[in-house]
Protein backbone atom coordinates (compact mmCIF):
# COMPACT_ATOMS: atom_id res chain seq x y z
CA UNK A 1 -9.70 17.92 -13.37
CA UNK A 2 -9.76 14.21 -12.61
CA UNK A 3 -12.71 12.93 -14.10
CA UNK A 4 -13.86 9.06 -12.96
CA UNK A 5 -16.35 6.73 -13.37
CA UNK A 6 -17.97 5.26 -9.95
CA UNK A 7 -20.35 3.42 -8.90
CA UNK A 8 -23.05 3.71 -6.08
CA UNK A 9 -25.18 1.31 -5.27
CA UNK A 10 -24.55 -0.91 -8.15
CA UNK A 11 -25.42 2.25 -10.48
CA UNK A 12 -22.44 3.51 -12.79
CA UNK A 13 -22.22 7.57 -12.93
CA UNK A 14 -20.10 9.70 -14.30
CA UNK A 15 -18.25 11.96 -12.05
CA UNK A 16 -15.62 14.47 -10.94
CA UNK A 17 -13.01 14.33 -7.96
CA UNK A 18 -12.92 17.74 -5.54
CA UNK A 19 -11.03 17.19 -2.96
CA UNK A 20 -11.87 13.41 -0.90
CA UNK A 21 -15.77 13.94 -2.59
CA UNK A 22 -16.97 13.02 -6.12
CA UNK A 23 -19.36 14.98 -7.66
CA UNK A 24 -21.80 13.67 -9.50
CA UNK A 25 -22.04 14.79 -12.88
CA UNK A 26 -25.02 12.50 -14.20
CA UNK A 27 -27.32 14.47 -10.81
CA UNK A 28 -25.73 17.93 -12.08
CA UNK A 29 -27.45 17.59 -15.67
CA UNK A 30 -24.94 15.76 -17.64
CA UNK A 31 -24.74 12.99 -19.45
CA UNK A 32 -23.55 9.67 -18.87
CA UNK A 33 -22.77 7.48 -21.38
CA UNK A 34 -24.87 4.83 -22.48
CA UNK A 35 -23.54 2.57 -19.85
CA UNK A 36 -23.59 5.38 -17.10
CA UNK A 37 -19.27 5.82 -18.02
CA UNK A 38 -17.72 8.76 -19.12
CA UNK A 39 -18.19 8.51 -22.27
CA UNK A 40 -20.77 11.12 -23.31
CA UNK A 41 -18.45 13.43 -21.14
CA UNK A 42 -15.57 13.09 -23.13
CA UNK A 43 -17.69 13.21 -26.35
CA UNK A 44 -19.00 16.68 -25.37
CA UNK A 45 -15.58 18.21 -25.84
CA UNK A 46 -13.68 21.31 -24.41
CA UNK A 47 -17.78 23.03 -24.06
CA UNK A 48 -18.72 19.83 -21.97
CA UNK A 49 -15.57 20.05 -19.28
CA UNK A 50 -16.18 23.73 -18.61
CA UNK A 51 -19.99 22.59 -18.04
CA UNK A 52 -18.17 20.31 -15.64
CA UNK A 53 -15.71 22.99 -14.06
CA UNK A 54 -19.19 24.99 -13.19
CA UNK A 55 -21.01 21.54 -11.59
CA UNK A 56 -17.95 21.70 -9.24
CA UNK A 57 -18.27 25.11 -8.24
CA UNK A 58 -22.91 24.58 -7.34
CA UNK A 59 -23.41 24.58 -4.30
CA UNK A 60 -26.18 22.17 -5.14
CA UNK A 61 -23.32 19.15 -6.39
CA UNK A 62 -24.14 15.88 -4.86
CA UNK A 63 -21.49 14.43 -3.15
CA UNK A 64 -20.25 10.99 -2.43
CA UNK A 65 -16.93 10.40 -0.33
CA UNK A 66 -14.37 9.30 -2.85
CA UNK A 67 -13.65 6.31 0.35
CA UNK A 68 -16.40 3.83 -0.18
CA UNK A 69 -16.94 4.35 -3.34
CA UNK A 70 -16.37 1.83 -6.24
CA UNK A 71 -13.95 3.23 -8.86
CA UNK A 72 -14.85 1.82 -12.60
CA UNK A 73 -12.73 2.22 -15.91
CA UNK A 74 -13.59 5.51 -16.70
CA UNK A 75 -15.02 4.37 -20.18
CA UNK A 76 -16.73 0.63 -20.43
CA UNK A 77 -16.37 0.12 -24.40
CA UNK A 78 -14.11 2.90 -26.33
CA UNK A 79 -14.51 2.46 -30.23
CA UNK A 80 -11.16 1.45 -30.15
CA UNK A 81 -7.93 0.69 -27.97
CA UNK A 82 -4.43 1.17 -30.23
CA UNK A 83 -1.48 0.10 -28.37
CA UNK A 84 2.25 0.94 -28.86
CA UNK A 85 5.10 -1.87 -28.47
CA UNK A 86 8.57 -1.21 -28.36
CA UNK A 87 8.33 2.38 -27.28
CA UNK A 88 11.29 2.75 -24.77
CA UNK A 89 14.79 2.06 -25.52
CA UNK A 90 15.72 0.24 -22.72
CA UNK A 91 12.75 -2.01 -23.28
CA UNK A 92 13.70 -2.99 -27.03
CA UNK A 93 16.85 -4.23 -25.42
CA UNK A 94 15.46 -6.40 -22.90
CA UNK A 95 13.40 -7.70 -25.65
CA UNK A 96 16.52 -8.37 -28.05
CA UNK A 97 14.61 -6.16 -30.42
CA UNK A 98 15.99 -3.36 -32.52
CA UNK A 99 14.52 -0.01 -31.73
CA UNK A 100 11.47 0.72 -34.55
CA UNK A 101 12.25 3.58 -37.00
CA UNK A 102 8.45 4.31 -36.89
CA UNK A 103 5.51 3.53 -34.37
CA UNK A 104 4.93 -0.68 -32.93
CA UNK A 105 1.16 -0.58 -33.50
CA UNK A 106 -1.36 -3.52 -32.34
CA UNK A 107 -5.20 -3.53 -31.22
CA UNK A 108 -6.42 -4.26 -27.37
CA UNK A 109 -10.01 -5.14 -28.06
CA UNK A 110 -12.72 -3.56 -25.33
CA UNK A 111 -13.65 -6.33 -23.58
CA UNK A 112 -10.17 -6.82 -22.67
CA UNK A 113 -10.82 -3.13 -20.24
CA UNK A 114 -11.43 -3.93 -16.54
CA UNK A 115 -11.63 -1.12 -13.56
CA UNK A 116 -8.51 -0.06 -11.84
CA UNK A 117 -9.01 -1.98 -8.62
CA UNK A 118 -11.00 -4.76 -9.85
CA UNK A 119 -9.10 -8.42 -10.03
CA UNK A 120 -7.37 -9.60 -13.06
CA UNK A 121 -8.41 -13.16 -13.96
CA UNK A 122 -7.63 -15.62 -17.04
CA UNK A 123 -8.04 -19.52 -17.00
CA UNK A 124 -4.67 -21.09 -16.43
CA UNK A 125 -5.43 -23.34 -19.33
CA UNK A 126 -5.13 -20.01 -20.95
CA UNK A 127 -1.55 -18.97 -20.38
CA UNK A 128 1.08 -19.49 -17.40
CA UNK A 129 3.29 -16.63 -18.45
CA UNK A 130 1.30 -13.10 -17.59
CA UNK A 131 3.20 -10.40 -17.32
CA UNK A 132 2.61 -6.76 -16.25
CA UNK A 133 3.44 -3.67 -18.44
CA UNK A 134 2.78 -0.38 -16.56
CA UNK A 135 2.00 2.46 -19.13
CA UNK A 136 0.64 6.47 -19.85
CA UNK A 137 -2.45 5.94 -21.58
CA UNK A 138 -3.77 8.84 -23.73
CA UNK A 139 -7.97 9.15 -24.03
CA UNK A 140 -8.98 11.18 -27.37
CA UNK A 141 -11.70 13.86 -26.63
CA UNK A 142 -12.65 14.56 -30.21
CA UNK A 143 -12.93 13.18 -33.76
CA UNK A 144 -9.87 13.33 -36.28
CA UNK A 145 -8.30 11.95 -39.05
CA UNK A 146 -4.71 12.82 -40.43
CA UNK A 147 -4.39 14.86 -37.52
CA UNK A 148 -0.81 17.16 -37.95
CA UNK A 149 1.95 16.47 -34.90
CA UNK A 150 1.98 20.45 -34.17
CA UNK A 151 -1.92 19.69 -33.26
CA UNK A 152 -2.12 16.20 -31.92
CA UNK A 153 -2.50 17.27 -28.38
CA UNK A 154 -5.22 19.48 -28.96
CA UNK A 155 -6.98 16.06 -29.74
CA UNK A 156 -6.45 14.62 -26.08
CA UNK A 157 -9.19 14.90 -23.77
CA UNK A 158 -6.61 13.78 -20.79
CA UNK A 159 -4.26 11.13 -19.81
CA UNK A 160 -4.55 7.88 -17.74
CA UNK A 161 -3.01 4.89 -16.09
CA UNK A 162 -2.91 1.47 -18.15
CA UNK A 163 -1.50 -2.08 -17.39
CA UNK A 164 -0.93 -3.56 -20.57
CA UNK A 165 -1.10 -7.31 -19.38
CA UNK A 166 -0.06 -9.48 -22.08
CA UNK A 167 0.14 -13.57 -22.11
CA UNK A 168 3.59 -13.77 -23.39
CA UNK A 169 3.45 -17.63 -24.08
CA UNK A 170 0.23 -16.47 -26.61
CA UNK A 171 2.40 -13.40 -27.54
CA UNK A 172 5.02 -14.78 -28.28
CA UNK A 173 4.01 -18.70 -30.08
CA UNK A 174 4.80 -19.09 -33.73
CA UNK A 175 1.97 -17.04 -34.99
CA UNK A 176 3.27 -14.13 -32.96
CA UNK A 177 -0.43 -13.42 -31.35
CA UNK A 178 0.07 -10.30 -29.98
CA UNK A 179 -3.76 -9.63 -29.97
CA UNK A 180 -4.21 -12.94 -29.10
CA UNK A 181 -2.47 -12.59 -26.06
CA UNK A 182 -3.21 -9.07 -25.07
CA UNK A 183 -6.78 -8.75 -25.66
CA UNK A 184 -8.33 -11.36 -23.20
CA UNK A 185 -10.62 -10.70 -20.48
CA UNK A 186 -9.10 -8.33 -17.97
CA UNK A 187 -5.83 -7.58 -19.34
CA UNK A 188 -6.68 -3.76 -19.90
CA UNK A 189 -6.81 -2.21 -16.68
CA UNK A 190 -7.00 1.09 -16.63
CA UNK A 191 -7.84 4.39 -14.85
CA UNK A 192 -8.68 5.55 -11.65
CA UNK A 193 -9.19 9.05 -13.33
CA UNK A 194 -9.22 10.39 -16.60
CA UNK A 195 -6.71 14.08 -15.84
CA UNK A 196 -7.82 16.77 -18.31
CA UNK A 197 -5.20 17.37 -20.52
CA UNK A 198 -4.66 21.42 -18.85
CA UNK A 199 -3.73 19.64 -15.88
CA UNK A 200 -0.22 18.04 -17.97
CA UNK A 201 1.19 20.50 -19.64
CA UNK A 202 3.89 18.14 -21.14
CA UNK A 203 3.39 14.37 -21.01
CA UNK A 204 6.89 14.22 -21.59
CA UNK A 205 7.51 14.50 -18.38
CA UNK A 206 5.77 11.74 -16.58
CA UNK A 207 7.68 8.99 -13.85
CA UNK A 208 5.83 5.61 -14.41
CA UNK A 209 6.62 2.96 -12.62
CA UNK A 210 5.18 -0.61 -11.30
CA UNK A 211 5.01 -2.50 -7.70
CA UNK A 212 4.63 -5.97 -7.72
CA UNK A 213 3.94 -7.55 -4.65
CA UNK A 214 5.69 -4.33 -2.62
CA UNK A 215 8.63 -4.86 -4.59
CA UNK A 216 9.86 -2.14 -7.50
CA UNK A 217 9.81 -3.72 -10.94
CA UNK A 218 9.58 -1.03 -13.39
CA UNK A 219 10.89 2.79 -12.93
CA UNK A 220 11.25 5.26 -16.10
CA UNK A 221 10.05 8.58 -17.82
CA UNK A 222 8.10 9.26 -20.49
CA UNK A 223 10.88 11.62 -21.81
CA UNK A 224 12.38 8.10 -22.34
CA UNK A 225 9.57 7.11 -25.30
CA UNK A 226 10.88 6.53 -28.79
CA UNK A 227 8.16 8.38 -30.32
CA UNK A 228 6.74 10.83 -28.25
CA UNK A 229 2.49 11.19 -27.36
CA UNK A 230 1.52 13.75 -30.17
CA UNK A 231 3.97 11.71 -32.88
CA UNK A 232 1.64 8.53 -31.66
CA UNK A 233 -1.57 10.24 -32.00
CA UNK A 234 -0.17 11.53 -35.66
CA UNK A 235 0.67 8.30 -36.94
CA UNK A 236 -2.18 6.23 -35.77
CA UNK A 237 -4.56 8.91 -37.65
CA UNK A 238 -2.81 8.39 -40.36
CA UNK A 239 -5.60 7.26 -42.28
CA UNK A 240 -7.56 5.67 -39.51
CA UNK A 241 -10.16 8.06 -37.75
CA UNK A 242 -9.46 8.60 -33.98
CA UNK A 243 -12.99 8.98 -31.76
CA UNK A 244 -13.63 10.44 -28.45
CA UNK A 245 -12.83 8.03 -25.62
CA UNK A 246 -10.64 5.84 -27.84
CA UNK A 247 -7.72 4.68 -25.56
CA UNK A 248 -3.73 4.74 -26.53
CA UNK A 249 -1.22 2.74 -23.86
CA UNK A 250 1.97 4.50 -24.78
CA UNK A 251 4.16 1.65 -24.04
CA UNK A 252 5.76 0.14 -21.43
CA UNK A 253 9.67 0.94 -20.09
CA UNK A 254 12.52 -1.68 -19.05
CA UNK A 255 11.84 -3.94 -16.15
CA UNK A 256 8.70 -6.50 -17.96
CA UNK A 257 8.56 -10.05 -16.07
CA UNK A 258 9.90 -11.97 -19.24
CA UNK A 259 12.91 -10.58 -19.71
CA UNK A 260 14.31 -11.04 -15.85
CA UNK A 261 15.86 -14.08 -14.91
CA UNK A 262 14.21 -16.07 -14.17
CA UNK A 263 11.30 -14.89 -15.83
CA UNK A 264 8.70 -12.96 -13.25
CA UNK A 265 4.89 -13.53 -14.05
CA UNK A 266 1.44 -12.47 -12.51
CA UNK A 267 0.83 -15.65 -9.91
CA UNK A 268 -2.35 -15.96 -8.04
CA UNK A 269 -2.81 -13.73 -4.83
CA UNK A 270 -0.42 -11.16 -6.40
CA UNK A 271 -0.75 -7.56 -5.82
CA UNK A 272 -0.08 -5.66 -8.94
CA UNK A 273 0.43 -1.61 -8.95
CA UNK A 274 1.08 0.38 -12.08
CA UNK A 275 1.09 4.44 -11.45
CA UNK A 276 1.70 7.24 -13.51
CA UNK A 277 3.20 10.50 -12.21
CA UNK A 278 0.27 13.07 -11.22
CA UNK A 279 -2.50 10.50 -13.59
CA UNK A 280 -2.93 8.10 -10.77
CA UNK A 281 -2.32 4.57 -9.81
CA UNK A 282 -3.76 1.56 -10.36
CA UNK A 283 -3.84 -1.81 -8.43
CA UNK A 284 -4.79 -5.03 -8.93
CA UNK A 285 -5.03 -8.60 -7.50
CA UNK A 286 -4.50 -11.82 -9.56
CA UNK A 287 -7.51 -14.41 -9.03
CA UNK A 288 -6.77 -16.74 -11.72
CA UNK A 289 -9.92 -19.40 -12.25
């Protein structure tokens, strides 16, 4: 299933995609989240989707046409984002960085979440050197802690498509920011869907790949990761109690802005696309302020 958050007139609901119609779940009888996202969804667990996989088959479901509707992150303010760096080989070499013996771990922090077609913004004041980083995000659907690798994906509620944007001139100053300058306003945008997890049978398998400006920038598989998903979702619960709805970008593949020559970054007016292989894309405009 693809599950989304959407948005008609001005009301956010949660909802399901059938076909070119959304279904909405919150008219159904279930809940939305506190902010009408996805969230309580994705809280209810494996007994909440199959209450969703019957909404879809009522006769009763109200409909919206998926055209015309507006397509939100699927879940406004996660307990958490934890982010992976370094995780493709070909990307630690672009870098000049050796390739990690165990997982590159840093926070996103929620505000930083914006919808998948909404702009992406930041004072120029801020930073001149923006870059894109297209990755497989993973969404937790239930609570664990010192979860095994054998079980890890029995933890993921479904997989989605993030654009790690990251102020590399914050990033990358003296104090080595990298929260600094991947946690501002706008830089985490993410969705259109949330795709169960039975719908990926192996997120090994996944072509991602970024557009930028209707030019190819970034093309790779996530057979290519360092550290595979359920080795990511073992290690960051190591310790450190994963919720429902928390959000883990995977990492991001050769081809980043910084590392071209010249350098590439996110100008104003630019059309950004980051998609994932059977997830989704994403796209977004640059309307810096």
């Amino acid at each position: 299933m693809k599950l989304l958050t959407f948005s008609v007139h001005g009301q956010p609901r949660p909802g399901v995609l059938d076909g070119d119609d959304i279904i909405d779940l919150a008219v159904a009888g279930l809940p939305a989240g506190g902010e009408g996202d996805l969230s309580a969804i994705v809280a209810g667990g494996d007994a909440m989707l199959e209450r969703v996989r019957d909404a879809m088959k009522s006769a009763a479901a109200k409909r919206y046409p998926l055209e015309g509707a507006r397509i939100m992150a699927p879940i406004f303010s996660p307990s958490k984002i934890v982010a992976v760096g370094l995780n493709y080989i070909d990307h630690c070499k672009e870098a000049n960085l050796p390739v990690p013996t165990e997982p590159v771990l840093f926070a996103k922090f929620p505000n930083s979440i914006t919808g998948p077609f909404d702009d992406l913004s930041w004072p120029e004041t801020f930073s001149r050197e923006v870059d894109y980083e297209v990755e497989l995000g993973v969404v937790i659907g239930k609570r664990g802690v010192n979860i095994s690798e054998s079980q890890a994906l029995d933890y993921v509620c479904g997989y989605t498509t993030v654009n790690d944007v990251s102020a590399r001139d914050q990033q990358f100053a003296n104090a080595k920011q990298w929260d600094r300058g991947k946690s501002f306003d706008t830089s985490c945008p993410y969705g259109p869907y949330i795709v169960t997890r039975d719908e990926i049978s192996d997120p090994q398998t996944l072509q991602v790949r970024t557009i930028l400006n209707g030019q190819e920038m970034q093309i790779s598989n996530t057979r290519n990761m360092v550290f595979a998903v359920a080795k990511l979702i073992s290690y960051i619960s190591e310790g450190t109690t994963l919720m429902p709805g928390d959000l883990i970008p995977t990492g991001t593949p050769f081809g980043v802005g910084f590392s071209r020559k010249p350098p590439v970054y996110l100008k104003h007016g630019d059309e950004c696309v980051c998609e994932v292989e059977k997830v989704g894309a994403i796209r977004n405009r640059v309307r810096l302020r």
